[in-house]
C-alpha atoms as a PDB file:
ATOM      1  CA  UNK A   1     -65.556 109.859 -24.612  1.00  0.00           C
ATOM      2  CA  UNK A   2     -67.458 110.646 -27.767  1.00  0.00           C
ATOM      3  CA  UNK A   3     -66.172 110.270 -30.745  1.00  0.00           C
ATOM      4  CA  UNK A   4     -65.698 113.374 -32.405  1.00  0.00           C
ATOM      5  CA  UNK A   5     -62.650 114.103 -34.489  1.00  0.00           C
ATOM      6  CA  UNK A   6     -62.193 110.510 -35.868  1.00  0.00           C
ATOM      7  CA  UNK A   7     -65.470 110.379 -36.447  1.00  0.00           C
ATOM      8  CA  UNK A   8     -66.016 113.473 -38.879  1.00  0.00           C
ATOM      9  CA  UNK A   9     -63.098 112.080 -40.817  1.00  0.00           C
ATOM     10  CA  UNK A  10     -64.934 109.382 -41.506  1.00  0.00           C
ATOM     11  CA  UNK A  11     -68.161 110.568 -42.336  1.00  0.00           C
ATOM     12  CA  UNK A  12     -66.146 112.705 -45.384  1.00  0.00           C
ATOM     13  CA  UNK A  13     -64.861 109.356 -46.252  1.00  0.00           C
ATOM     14  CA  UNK A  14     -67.670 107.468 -46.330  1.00  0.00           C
ATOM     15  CA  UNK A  15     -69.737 110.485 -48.774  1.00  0.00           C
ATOM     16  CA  UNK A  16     -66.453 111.111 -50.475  1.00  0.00           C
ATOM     17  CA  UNK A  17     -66.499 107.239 -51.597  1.00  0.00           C
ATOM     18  CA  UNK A  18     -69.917 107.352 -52.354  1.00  0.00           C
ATOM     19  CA  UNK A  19     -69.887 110.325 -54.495  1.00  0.00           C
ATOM     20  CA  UNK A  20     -67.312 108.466 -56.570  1.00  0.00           C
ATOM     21  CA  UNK A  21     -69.320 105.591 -56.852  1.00  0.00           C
ATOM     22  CA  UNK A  22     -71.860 106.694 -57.700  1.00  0.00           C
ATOM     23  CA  UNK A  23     -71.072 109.803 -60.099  1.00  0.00           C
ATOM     24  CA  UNK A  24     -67.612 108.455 -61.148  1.00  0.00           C
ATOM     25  CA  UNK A  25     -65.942 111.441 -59.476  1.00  0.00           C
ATOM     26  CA  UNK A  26     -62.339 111.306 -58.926  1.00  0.00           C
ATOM     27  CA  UNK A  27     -61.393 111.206 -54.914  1.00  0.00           C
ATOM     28  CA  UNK A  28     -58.440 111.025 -53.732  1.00  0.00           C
ATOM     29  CA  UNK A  29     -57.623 111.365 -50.097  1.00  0.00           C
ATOM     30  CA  UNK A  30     -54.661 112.176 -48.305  1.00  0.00           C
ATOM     31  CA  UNK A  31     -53.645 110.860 -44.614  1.00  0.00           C
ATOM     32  CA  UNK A  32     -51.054 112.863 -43.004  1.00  0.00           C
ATOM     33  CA  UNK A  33     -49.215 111.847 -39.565  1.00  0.00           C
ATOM     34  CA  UNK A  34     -49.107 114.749 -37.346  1.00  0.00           C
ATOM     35  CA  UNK A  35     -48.458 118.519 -38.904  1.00  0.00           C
ATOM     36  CA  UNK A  36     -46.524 120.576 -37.290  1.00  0.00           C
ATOM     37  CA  UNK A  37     -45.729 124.222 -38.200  1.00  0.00           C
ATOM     38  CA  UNK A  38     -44.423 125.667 -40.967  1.00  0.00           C
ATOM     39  CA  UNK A  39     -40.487 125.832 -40.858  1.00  0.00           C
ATOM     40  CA  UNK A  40     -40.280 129.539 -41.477  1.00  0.00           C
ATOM     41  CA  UNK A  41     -41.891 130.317 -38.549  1.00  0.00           C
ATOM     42  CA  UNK A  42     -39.414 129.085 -35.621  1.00  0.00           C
ATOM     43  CA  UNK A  43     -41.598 128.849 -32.659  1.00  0.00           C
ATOM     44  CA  UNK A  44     -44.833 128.663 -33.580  1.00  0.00           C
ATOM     45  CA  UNK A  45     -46.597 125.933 -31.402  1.00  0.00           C
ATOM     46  CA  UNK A  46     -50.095 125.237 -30.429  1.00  0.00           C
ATOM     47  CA  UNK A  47     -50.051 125.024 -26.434  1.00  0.00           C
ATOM     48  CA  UNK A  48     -53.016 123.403 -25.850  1.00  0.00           C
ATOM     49  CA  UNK A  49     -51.200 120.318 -28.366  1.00  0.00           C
ATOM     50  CA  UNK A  50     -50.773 117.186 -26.693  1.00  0.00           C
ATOM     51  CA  UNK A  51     -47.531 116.906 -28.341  1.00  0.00           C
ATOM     52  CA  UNK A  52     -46.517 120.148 -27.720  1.00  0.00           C
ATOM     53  CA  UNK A  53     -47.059 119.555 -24.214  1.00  0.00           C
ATOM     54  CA  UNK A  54     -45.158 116.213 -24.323  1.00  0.00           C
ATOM     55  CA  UNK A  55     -41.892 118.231 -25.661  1.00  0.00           C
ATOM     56  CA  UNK A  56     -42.606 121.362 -22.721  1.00  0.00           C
ATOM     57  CA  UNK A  57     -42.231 118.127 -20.281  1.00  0.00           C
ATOM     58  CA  UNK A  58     -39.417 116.632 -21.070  1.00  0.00           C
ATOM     59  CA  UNK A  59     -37.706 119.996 -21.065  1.00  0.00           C
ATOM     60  CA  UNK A  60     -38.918 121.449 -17.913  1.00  0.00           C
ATOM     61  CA  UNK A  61     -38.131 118.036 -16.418  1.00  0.00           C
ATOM     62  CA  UNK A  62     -35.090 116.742 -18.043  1.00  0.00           C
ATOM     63  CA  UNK A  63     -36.996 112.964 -18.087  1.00  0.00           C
ATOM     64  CA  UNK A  64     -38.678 111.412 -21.235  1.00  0.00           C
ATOM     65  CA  UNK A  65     -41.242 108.379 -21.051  1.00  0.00           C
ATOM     66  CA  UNK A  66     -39.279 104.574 -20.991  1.00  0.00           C
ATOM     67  CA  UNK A  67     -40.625 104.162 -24.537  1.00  0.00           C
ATOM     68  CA  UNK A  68     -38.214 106.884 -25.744  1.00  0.00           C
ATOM     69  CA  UNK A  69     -34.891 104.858 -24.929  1.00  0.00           C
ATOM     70  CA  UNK A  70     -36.588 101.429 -25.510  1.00  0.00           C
ATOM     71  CA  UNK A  71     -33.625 100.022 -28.168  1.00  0.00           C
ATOM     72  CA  UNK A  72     -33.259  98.256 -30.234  1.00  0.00           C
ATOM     73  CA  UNK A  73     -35.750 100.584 -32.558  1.00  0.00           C
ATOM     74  CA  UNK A  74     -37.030  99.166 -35.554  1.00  0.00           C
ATOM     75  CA  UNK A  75     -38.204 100.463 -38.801  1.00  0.00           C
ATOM     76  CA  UNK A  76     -42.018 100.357 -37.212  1.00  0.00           C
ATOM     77  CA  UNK A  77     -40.995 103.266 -34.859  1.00  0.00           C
ATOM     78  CA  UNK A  78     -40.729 106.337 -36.232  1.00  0.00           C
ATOM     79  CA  UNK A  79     -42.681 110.086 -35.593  1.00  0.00           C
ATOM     80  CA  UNK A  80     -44.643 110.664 -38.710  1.00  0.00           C
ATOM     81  CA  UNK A  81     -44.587 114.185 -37.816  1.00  0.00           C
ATOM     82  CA  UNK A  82     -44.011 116.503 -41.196  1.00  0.00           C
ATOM     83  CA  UNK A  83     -44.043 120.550 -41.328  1.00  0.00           C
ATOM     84  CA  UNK A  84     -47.126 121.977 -43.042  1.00  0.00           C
ATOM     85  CA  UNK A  85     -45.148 123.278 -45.434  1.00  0.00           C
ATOM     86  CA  UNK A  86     -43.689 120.335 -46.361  1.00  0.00           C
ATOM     87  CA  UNK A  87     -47.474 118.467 -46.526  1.00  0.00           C
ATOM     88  CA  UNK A  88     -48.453 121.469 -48.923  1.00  0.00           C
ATOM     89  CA  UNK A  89     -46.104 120.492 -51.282  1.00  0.00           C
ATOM     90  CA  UNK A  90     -46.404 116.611 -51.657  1.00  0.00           C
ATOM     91  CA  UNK A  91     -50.698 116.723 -52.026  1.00  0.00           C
ATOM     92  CA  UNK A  92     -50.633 118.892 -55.142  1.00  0.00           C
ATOM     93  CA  UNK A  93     -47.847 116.373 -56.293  1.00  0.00           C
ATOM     94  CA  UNK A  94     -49.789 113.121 -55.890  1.00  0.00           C
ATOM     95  CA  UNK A  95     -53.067 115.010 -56.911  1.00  0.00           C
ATOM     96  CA  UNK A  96     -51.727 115.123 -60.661  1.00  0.00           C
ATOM     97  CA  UNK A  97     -50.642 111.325 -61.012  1.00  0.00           C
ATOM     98  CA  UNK A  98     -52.875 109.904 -63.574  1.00  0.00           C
ATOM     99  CA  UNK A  99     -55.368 108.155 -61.129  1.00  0.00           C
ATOM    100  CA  UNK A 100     -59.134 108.169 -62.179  1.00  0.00           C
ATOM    101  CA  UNK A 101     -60.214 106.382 -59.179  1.00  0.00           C
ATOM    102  CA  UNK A 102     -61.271 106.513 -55.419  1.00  0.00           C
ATOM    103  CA  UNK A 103     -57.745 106.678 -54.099  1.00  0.00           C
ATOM    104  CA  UNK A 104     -56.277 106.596 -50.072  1.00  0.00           C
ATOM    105  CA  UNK A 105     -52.832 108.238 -49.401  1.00  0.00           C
ATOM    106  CA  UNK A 106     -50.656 107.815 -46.638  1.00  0.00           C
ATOM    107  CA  UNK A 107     -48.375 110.383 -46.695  1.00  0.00           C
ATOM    108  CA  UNK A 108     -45.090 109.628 -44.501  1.00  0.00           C
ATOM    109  CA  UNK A 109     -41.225 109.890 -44.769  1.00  0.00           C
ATOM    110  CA  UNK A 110     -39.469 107.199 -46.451  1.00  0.00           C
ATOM    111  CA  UNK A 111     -36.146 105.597 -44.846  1.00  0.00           C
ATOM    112  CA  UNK A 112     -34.348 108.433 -47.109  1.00  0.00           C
ATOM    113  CA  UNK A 113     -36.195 111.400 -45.532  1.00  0.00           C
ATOM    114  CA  UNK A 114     -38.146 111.626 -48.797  1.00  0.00           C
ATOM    115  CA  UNK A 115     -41.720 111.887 -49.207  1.00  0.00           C
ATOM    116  CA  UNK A 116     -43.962 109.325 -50.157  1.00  0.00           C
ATOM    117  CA  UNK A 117     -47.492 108.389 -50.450  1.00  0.00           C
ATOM    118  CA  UNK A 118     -48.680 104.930 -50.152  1.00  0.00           C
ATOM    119  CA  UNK A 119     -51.719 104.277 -52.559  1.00  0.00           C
ATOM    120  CA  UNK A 120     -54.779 102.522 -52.264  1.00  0.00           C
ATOM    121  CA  UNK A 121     -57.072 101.900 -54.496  1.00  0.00           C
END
């Protein structure tokens, strides 16, 4: 299967991290899990989403995959998915820290439910 998606991604990366070394631009880069929709809009799903057809499944069914009851779970396994809305508002955040350099986030939940944004430099 060619690689398509992944692979744009990291074409931007690779010019985005150039442009900053060479021109001293600022970059910083933001990796989201999955985004779902935004919570004002109850029922908005994409049907051709692989997770969205995961969830359809273990409705019409009643069954889940094994790996859903596998216990005990640790703090490695965890659904990274986050509502757009709630995306739009931590990347403006971390976009104003003082950081003059080529800079990765992860954006995730934190064991609170908080946001959070794992930097590297």
């Amino acid at each position: 299967m060619p690689c398509r998606y992944g692979c744009s991604k990291w074409a931007v990366e690779v010019l985005l991290k150039e442009l900053h070394q060479r021109w001293g631009v600022p970059v910083k880069v933001f990796r989201c899990g999955m985004i779902l929709s935004h919570t004002s809009y109850l029922g908005q799903i994409n049907p051709t989403d692989f997770f969205t057809r995961l969830l359809c499944g273990i409705a019409y069914t009643g069954i889940a995959p094994q790996s859903f009851y596998t216990l005990p779970h640790g703090p490695e396994e965890h659904f990274d998915g986050m509502p757009i809305d709630f995306v739009s508002g931590v990347c403006p955040f971390f976009s104003f820290l003082d950081y003059k350099n080529w800079v990765i986030y992860f954006v995730t939940f934190g064991d609170e439910g908080l946001a959070y944004g794992d930097a590297c430099h």
